[in-house]
Protein backbone atom coordinates (compact mmCIF):
# COMPACT_ATOMS: atom_id res chain seq x y z
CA UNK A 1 -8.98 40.08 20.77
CA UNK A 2 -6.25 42.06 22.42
CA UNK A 3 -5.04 39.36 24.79
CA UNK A 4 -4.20 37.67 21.37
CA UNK A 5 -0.84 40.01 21.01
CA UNK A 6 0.84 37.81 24.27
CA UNK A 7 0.20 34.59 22.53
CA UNK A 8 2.23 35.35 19.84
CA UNK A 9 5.26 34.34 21.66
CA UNK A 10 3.91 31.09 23.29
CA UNK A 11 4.48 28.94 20.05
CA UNK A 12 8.32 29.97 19.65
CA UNK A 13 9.34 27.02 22.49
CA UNK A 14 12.97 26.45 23.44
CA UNK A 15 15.67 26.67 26.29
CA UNK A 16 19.07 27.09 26.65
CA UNK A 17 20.97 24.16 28.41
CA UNK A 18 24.14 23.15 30.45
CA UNK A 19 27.85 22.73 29.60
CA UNK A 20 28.86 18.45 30.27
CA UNK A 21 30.63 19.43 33.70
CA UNK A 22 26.88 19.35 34.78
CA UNK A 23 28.01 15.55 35.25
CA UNK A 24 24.93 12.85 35.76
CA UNK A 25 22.98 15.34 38.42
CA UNK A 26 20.16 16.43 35.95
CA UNK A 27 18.92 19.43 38.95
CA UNK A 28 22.81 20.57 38.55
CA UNK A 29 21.73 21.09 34.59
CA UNK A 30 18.58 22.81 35.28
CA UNK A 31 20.96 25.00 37.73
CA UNK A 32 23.08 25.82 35.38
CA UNK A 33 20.61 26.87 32.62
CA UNK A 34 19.96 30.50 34.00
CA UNK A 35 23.99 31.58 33.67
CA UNK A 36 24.26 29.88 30.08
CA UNK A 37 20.72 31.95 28.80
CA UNK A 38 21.86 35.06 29.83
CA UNK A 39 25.91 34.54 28.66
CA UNK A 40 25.46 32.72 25.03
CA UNK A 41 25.40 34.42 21.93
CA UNK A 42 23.76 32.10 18.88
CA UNK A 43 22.00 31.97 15.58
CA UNK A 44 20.27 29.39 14.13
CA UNK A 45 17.54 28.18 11.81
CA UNK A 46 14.86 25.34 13.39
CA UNK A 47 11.99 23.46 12.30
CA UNK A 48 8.92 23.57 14.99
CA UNK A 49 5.94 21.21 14.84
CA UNK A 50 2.87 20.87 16.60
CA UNK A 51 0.24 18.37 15.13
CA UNK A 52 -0.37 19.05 10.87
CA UNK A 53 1.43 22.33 11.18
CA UNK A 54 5.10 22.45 10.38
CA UNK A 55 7.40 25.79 10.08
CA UNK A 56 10.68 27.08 9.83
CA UNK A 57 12.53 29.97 11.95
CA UNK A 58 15.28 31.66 12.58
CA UNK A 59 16.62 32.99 15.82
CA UNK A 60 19.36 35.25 16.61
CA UNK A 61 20.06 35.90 20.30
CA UNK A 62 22.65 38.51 21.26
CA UNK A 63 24.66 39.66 24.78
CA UNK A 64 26.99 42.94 24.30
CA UNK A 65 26.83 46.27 25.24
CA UNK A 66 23.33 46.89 24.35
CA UNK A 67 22.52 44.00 26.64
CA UNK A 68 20.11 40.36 25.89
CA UNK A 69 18.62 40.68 22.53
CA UNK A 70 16.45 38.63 20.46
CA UNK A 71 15.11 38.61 17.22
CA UNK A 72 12.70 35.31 15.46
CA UNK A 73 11.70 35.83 12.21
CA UNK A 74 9.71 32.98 9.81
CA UNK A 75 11.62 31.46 7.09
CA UNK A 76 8.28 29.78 6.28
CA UNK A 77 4.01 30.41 6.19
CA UNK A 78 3.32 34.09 6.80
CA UNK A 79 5.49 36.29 7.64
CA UNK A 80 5.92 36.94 11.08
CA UNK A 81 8.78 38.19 13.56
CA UNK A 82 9.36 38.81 17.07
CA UNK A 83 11.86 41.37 18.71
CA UNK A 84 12.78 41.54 22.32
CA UNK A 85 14.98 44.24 24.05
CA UNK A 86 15.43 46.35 27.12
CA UNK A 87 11.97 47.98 25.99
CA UNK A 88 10.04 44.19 25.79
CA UNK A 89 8.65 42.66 22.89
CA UNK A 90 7.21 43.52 19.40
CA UNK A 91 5.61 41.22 17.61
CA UNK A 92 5.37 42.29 14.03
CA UNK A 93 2.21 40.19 11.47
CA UNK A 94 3.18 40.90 8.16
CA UNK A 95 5.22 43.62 6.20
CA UNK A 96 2.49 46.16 6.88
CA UNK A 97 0.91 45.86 9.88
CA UNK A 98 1.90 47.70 12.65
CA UNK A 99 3.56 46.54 15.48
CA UNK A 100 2.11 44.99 18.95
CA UNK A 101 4.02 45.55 22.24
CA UNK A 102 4.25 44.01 25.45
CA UNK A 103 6.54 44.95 27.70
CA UNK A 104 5.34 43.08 30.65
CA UNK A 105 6.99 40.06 28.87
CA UNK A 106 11.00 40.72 29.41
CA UNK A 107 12.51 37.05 29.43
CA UNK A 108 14.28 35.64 26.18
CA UNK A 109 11.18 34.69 23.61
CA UNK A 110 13.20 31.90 22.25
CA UNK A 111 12.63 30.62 26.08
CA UNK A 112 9.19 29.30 25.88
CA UNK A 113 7.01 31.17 28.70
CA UNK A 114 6.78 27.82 30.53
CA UNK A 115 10.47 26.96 30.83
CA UNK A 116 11.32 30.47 31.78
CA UNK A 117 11.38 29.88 35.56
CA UNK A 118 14.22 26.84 35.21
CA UNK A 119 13.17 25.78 39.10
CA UNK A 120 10.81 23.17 38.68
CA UNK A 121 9.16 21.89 42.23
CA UNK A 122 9.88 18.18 43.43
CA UNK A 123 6.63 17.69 44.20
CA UNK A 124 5.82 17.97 40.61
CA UNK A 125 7.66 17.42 38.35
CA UNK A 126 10.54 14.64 38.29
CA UNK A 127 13.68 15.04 36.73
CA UNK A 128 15.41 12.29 34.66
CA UNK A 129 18.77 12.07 32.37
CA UNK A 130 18.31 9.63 29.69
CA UNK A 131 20.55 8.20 27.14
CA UNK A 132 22.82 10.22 24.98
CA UNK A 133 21.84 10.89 21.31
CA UNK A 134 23.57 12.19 18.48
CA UNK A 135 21.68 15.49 16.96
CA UNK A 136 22.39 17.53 13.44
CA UNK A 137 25.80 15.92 13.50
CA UNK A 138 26.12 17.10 17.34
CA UNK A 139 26.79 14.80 21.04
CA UNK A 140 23.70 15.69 23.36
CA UNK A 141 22.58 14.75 26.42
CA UNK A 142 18.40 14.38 27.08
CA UNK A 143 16.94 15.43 30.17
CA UNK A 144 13.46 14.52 30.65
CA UNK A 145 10.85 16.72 33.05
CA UNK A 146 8.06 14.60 33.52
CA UNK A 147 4.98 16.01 35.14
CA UNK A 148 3.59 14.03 38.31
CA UNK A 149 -0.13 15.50 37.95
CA UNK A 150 -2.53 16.26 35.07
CA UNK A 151 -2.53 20.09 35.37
CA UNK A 152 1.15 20.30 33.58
CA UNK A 153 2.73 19.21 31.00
CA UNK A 154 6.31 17.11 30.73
CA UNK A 155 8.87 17.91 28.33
CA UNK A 156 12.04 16.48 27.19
CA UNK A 157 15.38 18.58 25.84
CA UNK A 158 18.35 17.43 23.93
CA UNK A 159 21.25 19.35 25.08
CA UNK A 160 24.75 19.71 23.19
CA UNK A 161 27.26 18.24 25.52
CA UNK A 162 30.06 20.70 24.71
CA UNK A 163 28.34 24.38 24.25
CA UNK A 164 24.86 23.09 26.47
CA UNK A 165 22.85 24.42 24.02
CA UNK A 166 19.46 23.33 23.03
CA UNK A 167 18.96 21.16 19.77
CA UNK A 168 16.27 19.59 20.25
CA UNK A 169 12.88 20.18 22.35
CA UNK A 170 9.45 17.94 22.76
CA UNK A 171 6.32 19.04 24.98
CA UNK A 172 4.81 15.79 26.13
CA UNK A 173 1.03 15.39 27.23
CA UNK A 174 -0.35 12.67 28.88
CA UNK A 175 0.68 8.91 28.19
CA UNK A 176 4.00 9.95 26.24
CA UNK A 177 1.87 12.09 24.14
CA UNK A 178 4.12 14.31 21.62
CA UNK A 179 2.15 17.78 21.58
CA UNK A 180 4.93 20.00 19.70
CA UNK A 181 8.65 19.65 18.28
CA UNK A 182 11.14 21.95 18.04
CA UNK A 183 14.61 20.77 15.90
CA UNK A 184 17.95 22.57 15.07
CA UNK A 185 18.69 21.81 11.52
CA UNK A 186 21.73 24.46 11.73
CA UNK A 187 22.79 26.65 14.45
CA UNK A 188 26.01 29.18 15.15
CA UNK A 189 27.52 30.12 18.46
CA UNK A 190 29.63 33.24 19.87
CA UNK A 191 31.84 35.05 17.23
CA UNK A 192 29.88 33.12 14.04
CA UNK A 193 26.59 34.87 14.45
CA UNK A 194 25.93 37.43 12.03
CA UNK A 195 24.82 40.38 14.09
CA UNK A 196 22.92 42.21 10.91
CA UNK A 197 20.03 40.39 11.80
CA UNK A 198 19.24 43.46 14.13
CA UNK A 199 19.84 45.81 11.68
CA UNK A 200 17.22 44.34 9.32
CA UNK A 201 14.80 44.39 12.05
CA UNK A 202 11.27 46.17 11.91
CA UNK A 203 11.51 47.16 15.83
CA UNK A 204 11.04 51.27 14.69
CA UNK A 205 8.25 51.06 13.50
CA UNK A 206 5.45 52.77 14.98
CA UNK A 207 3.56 50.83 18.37
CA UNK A 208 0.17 50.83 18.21
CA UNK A 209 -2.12 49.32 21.35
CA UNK A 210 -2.36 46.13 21.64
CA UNK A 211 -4.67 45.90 24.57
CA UNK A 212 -1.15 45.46 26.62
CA UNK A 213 0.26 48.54 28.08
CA UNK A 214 2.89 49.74 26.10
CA UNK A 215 4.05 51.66 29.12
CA UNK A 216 5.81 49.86 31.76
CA UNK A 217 3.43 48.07 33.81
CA UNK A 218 2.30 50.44 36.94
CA UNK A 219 2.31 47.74 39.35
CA UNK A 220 4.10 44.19 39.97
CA UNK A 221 3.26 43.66 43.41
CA UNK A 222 0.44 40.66 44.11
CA UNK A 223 -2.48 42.79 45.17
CA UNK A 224 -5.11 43.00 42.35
CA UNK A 225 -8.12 44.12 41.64
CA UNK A 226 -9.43 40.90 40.11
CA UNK A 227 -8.24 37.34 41.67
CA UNK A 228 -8.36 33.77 40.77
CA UNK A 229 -8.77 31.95 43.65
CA UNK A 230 -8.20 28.54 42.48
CA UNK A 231 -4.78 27.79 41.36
CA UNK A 232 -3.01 24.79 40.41
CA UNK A 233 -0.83 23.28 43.28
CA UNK A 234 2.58 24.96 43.21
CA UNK A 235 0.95 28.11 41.05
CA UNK A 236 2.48 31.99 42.68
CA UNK A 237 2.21 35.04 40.84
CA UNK A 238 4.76 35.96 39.46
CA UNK A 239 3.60 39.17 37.22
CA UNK A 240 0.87 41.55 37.56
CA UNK A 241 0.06 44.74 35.30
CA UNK A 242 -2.70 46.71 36.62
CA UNK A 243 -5.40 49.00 35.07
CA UNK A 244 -5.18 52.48 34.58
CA UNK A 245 -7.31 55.38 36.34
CA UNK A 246 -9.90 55.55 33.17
CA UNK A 247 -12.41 53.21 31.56
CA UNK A 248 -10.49 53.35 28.36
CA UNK A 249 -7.33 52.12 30.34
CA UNK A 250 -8.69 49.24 32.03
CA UNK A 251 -6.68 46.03 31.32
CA UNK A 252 -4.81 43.45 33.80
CA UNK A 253 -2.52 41.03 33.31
CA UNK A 254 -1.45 38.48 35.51
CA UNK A 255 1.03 35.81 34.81
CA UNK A 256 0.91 32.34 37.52
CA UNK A 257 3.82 29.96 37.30
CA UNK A 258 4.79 26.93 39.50
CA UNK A 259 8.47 27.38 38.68
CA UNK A 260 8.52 25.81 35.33
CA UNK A 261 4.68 26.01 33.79
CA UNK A 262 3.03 29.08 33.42
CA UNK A 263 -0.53 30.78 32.46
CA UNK A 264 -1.72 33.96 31.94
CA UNK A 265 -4.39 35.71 33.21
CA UNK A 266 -6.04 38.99 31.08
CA UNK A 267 -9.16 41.18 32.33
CA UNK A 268 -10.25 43.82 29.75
CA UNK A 269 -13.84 45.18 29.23
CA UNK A 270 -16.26 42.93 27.50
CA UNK A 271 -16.59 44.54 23.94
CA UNK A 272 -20.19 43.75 22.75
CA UNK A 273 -19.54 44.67 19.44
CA UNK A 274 -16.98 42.34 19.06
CA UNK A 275 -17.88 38.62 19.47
CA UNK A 276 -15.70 37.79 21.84
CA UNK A 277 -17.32 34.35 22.81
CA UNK A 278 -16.79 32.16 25.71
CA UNK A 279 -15.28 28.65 26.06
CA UNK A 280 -12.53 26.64 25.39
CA UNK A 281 -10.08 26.99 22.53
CA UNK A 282 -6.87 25.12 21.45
CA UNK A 283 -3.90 27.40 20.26
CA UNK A 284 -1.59 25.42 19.20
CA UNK A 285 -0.26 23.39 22.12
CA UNK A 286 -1.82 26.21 24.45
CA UNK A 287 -5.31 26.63 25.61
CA UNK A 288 -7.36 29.19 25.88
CA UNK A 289 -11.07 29.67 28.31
CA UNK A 290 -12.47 32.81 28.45
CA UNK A 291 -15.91 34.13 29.75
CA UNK A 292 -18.02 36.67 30.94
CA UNK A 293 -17.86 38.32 34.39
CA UNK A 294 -20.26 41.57 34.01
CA UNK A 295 -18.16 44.01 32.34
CA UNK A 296 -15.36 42.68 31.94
CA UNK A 297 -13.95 39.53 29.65
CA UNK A 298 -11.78 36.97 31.71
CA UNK A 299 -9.43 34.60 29.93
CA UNK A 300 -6.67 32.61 30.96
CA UNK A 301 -4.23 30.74 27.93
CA UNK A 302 -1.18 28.97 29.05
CA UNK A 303 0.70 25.86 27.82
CA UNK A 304 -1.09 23.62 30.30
CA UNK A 305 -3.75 20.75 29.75
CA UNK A 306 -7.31 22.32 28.81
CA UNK A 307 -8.56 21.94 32.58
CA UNK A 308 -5.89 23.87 33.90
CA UNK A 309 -7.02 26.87 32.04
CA UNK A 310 -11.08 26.29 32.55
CA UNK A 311 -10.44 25.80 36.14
CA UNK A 312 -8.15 29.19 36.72
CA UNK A 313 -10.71 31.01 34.57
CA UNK A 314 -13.95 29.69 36.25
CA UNK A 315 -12.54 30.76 40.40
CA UNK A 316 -12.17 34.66 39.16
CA UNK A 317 -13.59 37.27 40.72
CA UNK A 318 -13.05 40.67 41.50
CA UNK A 319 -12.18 41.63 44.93
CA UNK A 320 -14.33 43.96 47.56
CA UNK A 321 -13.04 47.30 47.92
């Protein structure tokens, strides 16, 4: 299914943290993180894990005169890579498949879509500095997020005290629960990295549609053309990609966030020749709910608990003209 392409990127988790003169305040951290994503330059190679699956990436992340750029590729399992620049991201399957864009989705990939707003809300979430631990041979400092509802998750980073970057990362469910891992096991900063990661990169090769506009998204105002009218508490828009003047161009994307969570919303037309099913699905440590609304095929995916996603899904409806 073609909503599929955008949930490529929600399994590389991460974020970039704060320098020590943060001090004991952990909202001065979380203030801090914006400046230090968009001003480091590293490389590294980590180990994510999310139940019986294990794999190994590697990440390069580069600020110069071509401006933010990313590329992931897999050091283990299939082979699979991710490239983000000024024209959004490519997510590339295999040696020979072509290549899947979206450029809706502009924000570093190696910043997981639900950490990308760095301004979680009071009312939800609760902020906590816990002891310092010692990481791949590094000082950190944790920071714990912890959810105060059940329609978000919590999740807990170790930051390096003297470059704030992020060594370690843990999405935690309900009851402590350890959904997914994300580990260091090496990692290079400023004039170390090795900048012919780029060069090696499969970003030329030709787009093909991936039921995301390749073109820049015609509209990111908040009007839309199809609505969910339930929302979690704390939920805006923050993103919305609207259809195209012809049947074969009808697609919307809209993404909800509460400052530090986020889901997606997708309405394309209801293929009957594909089965497209309805329901629940787990993607890792997202969900997935999708169903039928006439035409059209409404699903919503998003690293939040399953009845986040069912609940989104279930108050959509197209607006009256």
């Amino acid at each position: 299914m073609r909503f599929l392409a955008s949930c490529a990127g929600a399994i590389l988790l991460a974020a970039i943290a704060l320098p020590s003169r943060a001090g004991e305040d952990p909202q001065a951290w979380l203030q801090r993180m914006g400046a230090a994503m968009s001003q480091m330059t590293y490389q590294g190679t980590f180990i994510y894990i999310s139940g019986p699956r294990m794999e190994t990436m590697r990440i390069t992340h580069v600020l110069d005169e071509h401006g933010s750029r990313e590329r992931l590729v897999s050091v283990s399992g299939p082979r699979r890579e991710v490239v983000r620049d000024e024209t959004g991201v490519k997510w590339i399957a295999n040696e020979h498949a072509a290549v899947m864009a979206d450029p809706l989705v502009s924000w570093p990939m190696f910043l997981d879509q639900s950490l990308r707003g760095v301004n979680p809300q009071a009312e939800y979430y609760q902020l906590q500095l816990a002891n310092p631990e010692r990481i791949a041979e590094r000082e950190t400092q944790r920071l714990d997020i912890v959810a105060t509802d059940h329609f978000r998750y919590g999740y807990s980073l170790w930051l390096e005290a003297g470059s704030g970057l992020l060594l370690q990362w843990q999405l935690n469910g309900p009851n402590d629960q350890v959904l997914a891992k994300l580990v260091f096991t090496e990692i290079k900063i400023g004039s170390e990295v090795d900048r012919s990661e780029f060069r090696n990169a499969s970003s030329n090769r030709t787009q093909v549609a991936s039921g995301i506009p390749v073109a820049p998204a015609k509209s990111t105002s908040t009007s839309a053309q199809w609505q969910a009218h339930w929302l979690p508490p704390g939920f805006r828009m923050t993103a919305n990609s609207v259809p195209g003047n012809g049947p074969q161009d009808y697609f919307q994307h809209q993404v909800f966030s509460d400052g530090l969570a986020s889901v997606s919303l997708y309405i394309e037309p209801f293929e009957h020749s594909v089965s497209a099913g309805s329901g629940l699905r787990e993607l890792g440590t997202s969900h997935l709910f999708s169903r039928k609304a006439g035409e059209v095929l409404v699903t919503v995916v998003g690293d939040v608990p399953a009845l986040t996603v069912e609940k989104i899904a279930l108050s959509v409806s197209q607006n009256e003209p």
